[in-house]
Protein backbone atom coordinates (compact mmCIF):
# COMPACT_ATOMS: atom_id res chain seq x y z
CA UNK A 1 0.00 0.00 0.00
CA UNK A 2 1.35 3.55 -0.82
CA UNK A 3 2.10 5.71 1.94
CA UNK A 4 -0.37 8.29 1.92
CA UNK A 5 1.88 11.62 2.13
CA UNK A 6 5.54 10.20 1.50
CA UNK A 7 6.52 13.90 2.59
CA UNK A 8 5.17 13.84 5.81
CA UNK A 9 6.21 10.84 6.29
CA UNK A 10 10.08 11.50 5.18
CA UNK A 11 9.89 14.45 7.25
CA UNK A 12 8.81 12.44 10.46
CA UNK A 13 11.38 9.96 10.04
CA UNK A 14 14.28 12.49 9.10
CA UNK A 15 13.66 14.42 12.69
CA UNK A 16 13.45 11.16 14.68
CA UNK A 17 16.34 11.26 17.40
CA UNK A 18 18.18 8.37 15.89
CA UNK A 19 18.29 9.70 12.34
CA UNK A 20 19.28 13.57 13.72
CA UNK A 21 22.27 11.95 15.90
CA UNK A 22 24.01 10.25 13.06
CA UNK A 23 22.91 12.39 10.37
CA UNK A 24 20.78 9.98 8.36
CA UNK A 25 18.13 11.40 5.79
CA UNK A 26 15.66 9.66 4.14
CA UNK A 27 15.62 11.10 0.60
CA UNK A 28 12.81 8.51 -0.36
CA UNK A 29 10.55 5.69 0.12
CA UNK A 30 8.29 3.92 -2.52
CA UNK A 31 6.98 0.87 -3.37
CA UNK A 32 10.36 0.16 -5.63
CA UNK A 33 12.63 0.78 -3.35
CA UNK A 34 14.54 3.54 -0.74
CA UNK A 35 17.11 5.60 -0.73
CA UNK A 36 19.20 7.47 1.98
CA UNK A 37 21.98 9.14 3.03
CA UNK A 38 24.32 9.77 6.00
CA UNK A 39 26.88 12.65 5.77
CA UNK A 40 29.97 11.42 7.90
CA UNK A 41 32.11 13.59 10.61
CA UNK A 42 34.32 12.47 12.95
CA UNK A 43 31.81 11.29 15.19
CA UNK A 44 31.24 7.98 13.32
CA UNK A 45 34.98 7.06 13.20
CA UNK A 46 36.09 3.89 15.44
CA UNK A 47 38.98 4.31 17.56
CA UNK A 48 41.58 3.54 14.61
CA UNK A 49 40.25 6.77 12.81
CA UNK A 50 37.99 5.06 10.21
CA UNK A 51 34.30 5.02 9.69
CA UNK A 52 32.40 2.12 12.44
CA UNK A 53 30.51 -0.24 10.66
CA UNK A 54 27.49 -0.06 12.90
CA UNK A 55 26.97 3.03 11.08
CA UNK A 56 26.80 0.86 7.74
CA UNK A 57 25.01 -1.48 9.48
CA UNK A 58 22.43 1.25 10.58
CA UNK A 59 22.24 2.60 7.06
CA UNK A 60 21.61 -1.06 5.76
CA UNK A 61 19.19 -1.86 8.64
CA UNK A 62 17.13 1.75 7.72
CA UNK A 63 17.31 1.44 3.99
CA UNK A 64 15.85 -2.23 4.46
CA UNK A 65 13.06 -1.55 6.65
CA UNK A 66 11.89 1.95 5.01
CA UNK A 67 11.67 -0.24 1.07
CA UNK A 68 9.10 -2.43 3.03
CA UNK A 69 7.15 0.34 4.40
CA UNK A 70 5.12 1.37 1.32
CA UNK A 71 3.85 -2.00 1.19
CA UNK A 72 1.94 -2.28 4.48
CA UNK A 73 -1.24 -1.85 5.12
CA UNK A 74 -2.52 1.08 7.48
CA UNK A 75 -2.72 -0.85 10.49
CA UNK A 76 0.60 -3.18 10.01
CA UNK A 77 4.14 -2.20 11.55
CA UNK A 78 7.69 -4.00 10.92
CA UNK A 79 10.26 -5.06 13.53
CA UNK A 80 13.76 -6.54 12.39
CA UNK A 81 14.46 -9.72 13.17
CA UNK A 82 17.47 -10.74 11.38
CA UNK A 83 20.24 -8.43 9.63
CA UNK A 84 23.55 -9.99 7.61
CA UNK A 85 25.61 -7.49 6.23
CA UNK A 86 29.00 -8.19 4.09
CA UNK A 87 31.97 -5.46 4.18
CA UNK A 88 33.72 -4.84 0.92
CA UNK A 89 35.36 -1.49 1.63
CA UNK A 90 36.22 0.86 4.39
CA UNK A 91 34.65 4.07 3.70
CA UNK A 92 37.13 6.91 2.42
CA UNK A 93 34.05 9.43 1.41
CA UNK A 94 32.16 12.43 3.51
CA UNK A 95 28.61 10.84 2.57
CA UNK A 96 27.65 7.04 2.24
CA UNK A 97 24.38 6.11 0.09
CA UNK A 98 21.99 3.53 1.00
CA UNK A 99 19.33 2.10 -1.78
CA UNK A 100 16.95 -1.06 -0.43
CA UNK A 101 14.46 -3.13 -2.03
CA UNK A 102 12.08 -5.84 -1.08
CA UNK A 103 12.94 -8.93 -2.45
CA UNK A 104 9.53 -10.99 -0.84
CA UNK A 105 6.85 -10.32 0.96
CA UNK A 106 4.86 -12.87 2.74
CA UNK A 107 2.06 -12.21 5.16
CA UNK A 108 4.09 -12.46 8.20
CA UNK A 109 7.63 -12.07 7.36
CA UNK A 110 9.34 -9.54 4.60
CA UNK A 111 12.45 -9.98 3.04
CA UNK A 112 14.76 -6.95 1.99
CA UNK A 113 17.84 -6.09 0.89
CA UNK A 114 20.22 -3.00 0.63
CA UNK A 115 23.50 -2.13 -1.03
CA UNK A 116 25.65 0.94 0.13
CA UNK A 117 27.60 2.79 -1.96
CA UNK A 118 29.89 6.13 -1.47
CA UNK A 119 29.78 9.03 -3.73
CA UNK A 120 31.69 8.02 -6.44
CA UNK A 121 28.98 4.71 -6.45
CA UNK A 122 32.18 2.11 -5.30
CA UNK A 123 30.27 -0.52 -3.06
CA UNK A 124 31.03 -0.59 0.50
CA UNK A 125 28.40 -3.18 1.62
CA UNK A 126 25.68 -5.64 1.19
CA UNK A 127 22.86 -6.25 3.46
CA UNK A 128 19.98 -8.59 3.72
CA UNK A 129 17.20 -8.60 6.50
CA UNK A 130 13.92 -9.78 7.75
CA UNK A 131 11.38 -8.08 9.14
CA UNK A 132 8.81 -9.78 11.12
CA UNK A 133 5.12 -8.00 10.69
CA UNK A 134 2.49 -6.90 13.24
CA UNK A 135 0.11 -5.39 14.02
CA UNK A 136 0.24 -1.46 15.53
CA UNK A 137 -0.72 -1.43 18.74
CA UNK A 138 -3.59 0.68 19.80
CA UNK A 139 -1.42 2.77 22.55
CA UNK A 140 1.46 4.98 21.56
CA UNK A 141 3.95 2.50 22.93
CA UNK A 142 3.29 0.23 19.97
C-alpha cells in the first residue's frame, strides 16, 4: 500500500532522534525501493580513525526496513528480526548512500535487501534482512 503523504512521512522519520544523531536522511521511500543518506564527521569514526561499521550497518538496517514500508497496510508495523551485512570497503568518502528493495513479501515475514555505496557509487556493503510484521498497537507504545 502507498504511503499516503511520503513527505510527511520523510519528514517524520528524518527528525526522529536516531536519524538527527548520526545524520541519516531519508531522501525517499516507494513501493520500488529507498534511498538514503548519512553525511559522515568524525563522530562515526572507530577508535583507529575510520568510519564504524554499525553506522553501515544502521544505514543497511534503515534502507531495508523503510523499502518495506510502502507496502503495508494502514494498520501493520515492521520489527527486524534478522540483519547480515557483508563489508567490501572501508569508507574513504564524507557521505555514504543507502538504496533497499524488497525482495519478498509474505504475510508475516518480509524480506529486503540493501547495497551501500559512497559518492563516487564504489560498493562498500551488502545487506539482507527480515522483518517480522504486526500489528500497531492501539497505545502509543506500539
Amino acid at each position: 500500500m502507498p504511503l499516503k503523504d511520503p513527505k510527511l512521512f520523510r519528514s517524520e522519520i528524518n527528525q526522529s532522534p536516531f536519524y538527527k544523531t548520526i545524520k541519516m536522511q531519508l531522501d525517499k521511500t516507494e513501493e520500488k525501493g529507498s534511498l538514503l543518506k548519512i553525511k559522515l564527521g568524525r563522530k562515526h569514526h572507530n577508535a583507529l580513525g575510520i568510519v564504524h561499521g554499525g553506522v553501515v550497518a544502521a544505514l543497511i538496517d534503515s534502507a531495508c526496513s523503510m523499502s518495506v514500508i510502502p507496502h503495508l497496510g494502514d494498520d501493520e508495523t515492521i520489527v527486524t528480526t534478522e540483519l547480515h551485512i557483508q563489508y567490501y570497503l572501508s569508507v574513504a568518502s564524507e557521505i555514504i548512500i543507502g538504496r533497499g528493495r524488497v525482495v519478498h513479501h509474505g504475510r508475516r515475514v518480509v524480506y529486503a535487501e540493501a547495497e551501500v555505496f559512497d559518492k563516487e557509487e564504489k560498493i562498500i556493503a551488502k545487506g539482507f534482512a527480515s522483518f517480522l510484521i504486526m500489528k500497531k498497537s492501539a497505545d502509543k507504545g506500539e
